[in-house]
Protein backbone atom coordinates (compact mmCIF):
# COMPACT_ATOMS: atom_id res chain seq x y z
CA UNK A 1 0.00 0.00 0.00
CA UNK A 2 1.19 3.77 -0.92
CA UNK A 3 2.33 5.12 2.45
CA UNK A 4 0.14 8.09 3.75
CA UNK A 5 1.76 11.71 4.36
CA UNK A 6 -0.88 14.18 5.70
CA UNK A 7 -3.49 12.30 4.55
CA UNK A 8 -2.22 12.33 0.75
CA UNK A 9 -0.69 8.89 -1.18
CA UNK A 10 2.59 9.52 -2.24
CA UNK A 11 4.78 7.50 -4.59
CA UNK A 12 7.46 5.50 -3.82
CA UNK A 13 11.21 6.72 -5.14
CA UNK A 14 12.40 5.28 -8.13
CA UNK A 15 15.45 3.76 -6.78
CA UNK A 16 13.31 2.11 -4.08
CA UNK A 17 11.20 0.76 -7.43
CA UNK A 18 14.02 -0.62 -9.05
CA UNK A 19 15.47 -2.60 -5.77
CA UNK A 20 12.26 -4.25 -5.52
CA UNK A 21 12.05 -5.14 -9.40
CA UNK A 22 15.92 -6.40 -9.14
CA UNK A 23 14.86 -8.54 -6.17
CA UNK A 24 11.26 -9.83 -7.56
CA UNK A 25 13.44 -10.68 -10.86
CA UNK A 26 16.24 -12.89 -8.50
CA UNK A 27 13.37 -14.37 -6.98
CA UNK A 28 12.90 -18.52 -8.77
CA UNK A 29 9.31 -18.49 -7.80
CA UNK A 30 8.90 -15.60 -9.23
CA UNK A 31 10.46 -16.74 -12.21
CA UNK A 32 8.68 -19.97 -12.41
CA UNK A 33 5.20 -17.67 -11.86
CA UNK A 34 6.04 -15.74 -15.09
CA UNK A 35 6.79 -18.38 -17.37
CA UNK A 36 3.38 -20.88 -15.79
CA UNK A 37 1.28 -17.83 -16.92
CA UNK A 38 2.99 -17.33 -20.39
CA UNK A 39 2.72 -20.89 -20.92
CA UNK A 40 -0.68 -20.90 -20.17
CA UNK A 41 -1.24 -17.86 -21.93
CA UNK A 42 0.16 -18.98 -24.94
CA UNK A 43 -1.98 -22.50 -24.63
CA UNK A 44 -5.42 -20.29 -24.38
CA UNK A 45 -4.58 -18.07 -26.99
CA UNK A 46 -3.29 -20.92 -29.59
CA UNK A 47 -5.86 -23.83 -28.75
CA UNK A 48 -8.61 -21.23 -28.54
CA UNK A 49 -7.93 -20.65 -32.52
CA UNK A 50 -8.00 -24.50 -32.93
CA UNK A 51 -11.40 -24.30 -30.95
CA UNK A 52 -9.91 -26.47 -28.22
CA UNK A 53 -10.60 -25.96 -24.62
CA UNK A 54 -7.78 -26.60 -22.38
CA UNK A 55 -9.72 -28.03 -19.77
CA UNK A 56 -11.21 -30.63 -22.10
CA UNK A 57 -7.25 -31.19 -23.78
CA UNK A 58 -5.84 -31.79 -20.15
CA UNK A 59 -9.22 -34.33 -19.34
CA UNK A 60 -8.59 -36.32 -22.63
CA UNK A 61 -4.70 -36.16 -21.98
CA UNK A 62 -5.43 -37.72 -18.35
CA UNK A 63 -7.96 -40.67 -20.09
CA UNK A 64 -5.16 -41.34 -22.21
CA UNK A 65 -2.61 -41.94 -20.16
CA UNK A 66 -4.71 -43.75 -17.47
CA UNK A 67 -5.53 -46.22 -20.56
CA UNK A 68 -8.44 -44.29 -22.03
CA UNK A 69 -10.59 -44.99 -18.52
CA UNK A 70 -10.85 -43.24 -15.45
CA UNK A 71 -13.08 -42.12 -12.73
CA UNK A 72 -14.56 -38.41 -12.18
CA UNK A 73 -12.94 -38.57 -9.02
CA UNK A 74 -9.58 -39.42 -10.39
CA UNK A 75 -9.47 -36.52 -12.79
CA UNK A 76 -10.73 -34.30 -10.44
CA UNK A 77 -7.55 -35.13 -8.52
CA UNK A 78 -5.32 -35.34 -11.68
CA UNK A 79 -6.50 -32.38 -12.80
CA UNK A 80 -7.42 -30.51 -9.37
CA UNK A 81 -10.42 -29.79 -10.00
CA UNK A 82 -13.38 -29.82 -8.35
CA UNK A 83 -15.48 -32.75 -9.45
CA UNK A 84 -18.35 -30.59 -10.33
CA UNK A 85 -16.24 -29.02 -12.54
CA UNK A 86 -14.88 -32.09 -13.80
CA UNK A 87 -18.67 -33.26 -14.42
CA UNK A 88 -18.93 -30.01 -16.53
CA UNK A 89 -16.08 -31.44 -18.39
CA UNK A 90 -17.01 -34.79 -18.55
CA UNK A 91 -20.96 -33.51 -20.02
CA UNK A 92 -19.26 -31.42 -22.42
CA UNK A 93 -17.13 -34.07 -23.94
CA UNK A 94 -20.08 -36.32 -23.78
CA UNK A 95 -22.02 -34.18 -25.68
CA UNK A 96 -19.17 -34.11 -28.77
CA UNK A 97 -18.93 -38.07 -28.80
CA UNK A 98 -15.16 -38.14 -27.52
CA UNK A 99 -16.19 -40.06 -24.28
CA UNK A 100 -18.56 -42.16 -22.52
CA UNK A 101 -20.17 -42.47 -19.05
CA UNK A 102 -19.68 -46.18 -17.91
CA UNK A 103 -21.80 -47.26 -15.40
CA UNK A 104 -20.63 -50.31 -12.74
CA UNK A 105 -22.78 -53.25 -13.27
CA UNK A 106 -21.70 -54.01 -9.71
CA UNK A 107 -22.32 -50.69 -7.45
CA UNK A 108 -24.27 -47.88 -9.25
CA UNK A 109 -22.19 -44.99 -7.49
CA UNK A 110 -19.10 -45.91 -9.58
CA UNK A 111 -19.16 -44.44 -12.98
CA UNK A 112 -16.26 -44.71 -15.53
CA UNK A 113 -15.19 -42.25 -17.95
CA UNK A 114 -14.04 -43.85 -21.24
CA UNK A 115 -12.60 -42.12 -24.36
CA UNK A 116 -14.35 -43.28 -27.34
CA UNK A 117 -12.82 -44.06 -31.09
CA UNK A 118 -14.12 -40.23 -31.87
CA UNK A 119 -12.28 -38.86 -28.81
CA UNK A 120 -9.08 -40.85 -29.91
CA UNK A 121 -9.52 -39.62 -33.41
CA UNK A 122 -9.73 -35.74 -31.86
CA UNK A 123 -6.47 -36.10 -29.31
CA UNK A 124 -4.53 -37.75 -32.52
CA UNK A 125 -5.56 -34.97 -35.02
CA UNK A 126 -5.09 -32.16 -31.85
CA UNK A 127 -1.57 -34.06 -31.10
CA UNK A 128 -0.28 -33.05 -34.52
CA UNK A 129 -0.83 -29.29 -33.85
CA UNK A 130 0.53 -29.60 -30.33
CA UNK A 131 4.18 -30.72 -31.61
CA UNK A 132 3.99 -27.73 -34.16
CA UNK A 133 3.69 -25.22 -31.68
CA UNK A 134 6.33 -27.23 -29.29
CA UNK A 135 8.37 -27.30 -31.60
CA UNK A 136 7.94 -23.31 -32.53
CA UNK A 137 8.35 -22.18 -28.67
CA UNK A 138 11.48 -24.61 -28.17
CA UNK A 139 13.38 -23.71 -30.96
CA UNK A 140 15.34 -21.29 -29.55
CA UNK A 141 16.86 -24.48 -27.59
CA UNK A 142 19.07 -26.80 -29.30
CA UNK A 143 17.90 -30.86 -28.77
CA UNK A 144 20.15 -31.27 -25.76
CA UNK A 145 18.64 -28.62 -24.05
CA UNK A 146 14.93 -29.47 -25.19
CA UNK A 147 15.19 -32.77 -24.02
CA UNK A 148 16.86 -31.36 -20.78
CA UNK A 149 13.47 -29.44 -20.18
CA UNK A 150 11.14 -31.89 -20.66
CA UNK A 151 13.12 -34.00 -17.86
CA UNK A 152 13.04 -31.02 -15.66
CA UNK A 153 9.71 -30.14 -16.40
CA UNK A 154 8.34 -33.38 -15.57
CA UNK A 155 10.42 -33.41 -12.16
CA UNK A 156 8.61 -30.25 -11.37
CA UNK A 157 5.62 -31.67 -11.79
CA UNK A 158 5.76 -34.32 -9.85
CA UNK A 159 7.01 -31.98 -7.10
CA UNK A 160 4.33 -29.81 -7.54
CA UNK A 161 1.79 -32.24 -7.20
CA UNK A 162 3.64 -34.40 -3.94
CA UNK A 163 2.77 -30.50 -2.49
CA UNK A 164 -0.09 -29.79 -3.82
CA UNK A 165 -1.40 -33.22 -3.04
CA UNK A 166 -0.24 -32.45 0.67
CA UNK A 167 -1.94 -29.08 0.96
């Protein structure tokens, strides 16, 4: 907050501006802050021309991975996300054909989320696009380097999650 003289905001100095701004920029979390919003930035503003939502990209990514099944509850947690915004997901992809609700035989409260051919067909086509625009952000890396990240990248997200998971 702007300290108070007499009732009147004043400004901090300049200099004082520029210690802070030299400290924020020393700072790895803030860092790490700057580059999570470009990237995500970047993924809105890209997939949004593709008409792809995110949200629905990192649900099918999940189904994949898990073998193409999974419960609401487990991508709530995957994704952390509420589940009723998971179930927002889940009817929304339901809706374009790319999964299905599979209902237990054996207890009605467990349901099943399971990508369909369509939904395969979509992440495939969607996958294609992806690598372009990996490719056009990390080519200002050579291969060692890009190969270096991804390592990293995935380190930090399992860190990220251990805490997350924790809090």
């Amino acid at each position: 907050m702007p300290k108070k003289m007499n009732n009147v905001l004043t400004k901090p100095a300049t200099n004082e501006i520029q210690e802070v701004a030299a400290e924020v920029r020393s700072v790895n979390f803030w860092q790490c802050v700057k580059f999570a919003d470009t990237i995500k930035r970047y993924c809105e503003i890209t997939m949004k021309k593709d008409d792809i939502s995110p949200l629905h990209a990192m649900a099918m990514f999940h189904l994949v991975c898990s073998g193409g099944s999974s419960t609401p509850t487990q991508m709530a947690e995957m994704m952390f996300r509420s589940k009723h915004s998971v179930t927002k997901i889940v009817d929304n992809l339901e809706k374009e054909g790319f999964i299905v609700r599979d209902f237990s035989s054996k207890d009605r409260r467990v349901t099943h989320i399971k990508i369909t051919s369509a939904g395969l067909q979509y992440l495939k086509k969607n996958q294609s696009q992806g690598d372009k625009r990996a490719s056009q952000v990390m080519e200002c890396l050579d291969i060692m380097d890009q190969k270096k990240l991804v390592v990293q990248t995935n380190r930090l997200c399992v860190q990220m999650t251990d805490i997350l998971e924790k809090i």
